[in-house]
Protein backbone atom coordinates (compact mmCIF):
# COMPACT_ATOMS: atom_id res chain seq x y z
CA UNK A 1 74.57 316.38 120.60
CA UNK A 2 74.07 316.57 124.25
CA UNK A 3 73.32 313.51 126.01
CA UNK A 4 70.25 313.83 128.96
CA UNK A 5 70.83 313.20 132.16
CA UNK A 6 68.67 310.45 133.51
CA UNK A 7 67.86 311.79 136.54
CA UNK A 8 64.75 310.69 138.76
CA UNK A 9 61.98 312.21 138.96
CA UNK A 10 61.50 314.48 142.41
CA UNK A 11 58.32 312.03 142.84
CA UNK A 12 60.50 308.50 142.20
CA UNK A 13 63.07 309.85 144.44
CA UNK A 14 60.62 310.81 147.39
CA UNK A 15 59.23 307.41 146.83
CA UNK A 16 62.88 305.59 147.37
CA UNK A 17 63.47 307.25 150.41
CA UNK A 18 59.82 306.72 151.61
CA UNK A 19 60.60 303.09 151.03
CA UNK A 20 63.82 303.06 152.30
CA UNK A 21 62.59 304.64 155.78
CA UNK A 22 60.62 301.74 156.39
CA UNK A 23 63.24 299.05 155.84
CA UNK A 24 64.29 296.83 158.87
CA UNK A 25 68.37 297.54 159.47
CA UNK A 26 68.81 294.19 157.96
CA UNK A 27 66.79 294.54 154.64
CA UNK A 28 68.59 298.59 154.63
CA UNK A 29 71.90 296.43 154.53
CA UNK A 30 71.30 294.47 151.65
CA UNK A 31 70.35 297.64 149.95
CA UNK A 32 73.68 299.41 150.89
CA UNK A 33 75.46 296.24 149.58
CA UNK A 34 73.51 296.47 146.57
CA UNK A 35 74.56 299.62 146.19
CA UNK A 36 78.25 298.95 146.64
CA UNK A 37 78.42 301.16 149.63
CA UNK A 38 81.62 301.11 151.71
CA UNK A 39 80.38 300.75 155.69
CA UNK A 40 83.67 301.31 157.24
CA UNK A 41 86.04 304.18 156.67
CA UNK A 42 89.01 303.79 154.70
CA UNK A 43 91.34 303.43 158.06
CA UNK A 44 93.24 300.52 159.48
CA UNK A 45 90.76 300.06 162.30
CA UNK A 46 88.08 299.25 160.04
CA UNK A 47 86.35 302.38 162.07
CA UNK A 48 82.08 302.11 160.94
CA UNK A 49 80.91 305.26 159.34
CA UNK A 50 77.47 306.99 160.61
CA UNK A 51 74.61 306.48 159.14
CA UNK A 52 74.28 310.19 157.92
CA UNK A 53 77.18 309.16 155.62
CA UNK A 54 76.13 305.72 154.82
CA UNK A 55 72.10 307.33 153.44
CA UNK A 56 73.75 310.10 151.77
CA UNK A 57 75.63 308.19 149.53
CA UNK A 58 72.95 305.71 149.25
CA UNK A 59 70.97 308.10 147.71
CA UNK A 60 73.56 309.59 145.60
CA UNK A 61 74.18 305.91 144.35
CA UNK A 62 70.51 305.95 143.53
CA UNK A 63 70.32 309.16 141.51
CA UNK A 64 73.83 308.07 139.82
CA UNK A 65 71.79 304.61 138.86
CA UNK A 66 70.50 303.96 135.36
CA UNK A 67 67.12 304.04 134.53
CA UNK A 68 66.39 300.68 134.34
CA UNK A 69 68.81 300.38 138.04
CA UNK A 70 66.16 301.99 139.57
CA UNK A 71 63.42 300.88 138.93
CA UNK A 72 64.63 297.15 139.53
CA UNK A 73 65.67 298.84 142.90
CA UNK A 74 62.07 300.39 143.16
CA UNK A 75 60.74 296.97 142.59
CA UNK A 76 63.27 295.39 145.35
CA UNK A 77 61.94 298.09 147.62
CA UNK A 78 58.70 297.50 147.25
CA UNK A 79 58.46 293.99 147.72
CA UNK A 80 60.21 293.83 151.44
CA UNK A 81 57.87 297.29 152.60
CA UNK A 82 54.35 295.38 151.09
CA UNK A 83 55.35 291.94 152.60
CA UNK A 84 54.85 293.15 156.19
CA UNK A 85 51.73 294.71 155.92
């Protein structure tokens, strides 16, 4: 029996990057350490990696993410975004 992928949806995933644009750099850090992201490259000088790199694998992390992951994240996400406005 094949097991289904749980992908998101293309809607939830437009949603966490819509969320994610609006994060301060502070509240995007505490969702890259959620995510256990690496920051730095694997070098000796502890060199920081772009931010290209850093969102990509955010989102991978995201897609990769069970179900219920997400939408805790979604959740996460939502709160810091609606507490500004």
């Amino acid at each position: 029996m094949l097991k289904k992928k749980n992908n998101p949806s293309e809607r939830e995933f437009q949603n966490f990057v819509n969320y994610t644009s609006k994060l301060e750099a502070m509240e995007f850090m505490g969702l890259v350490r959620m995510l256990n992201v690496d920051i730095f490259k694997n070098d000796k000088e502890k060199t920081p990696r772009s931010f290209e790199e850093i969102f990509s694998e955010v989102m991978d992390k995201f897609i990769q993410a069970s179900p219920m992951q997400r939408k805790n994240i979604m959740k996460i996400l939502k709160a810091a975004v609606h507490k500004k406005a």
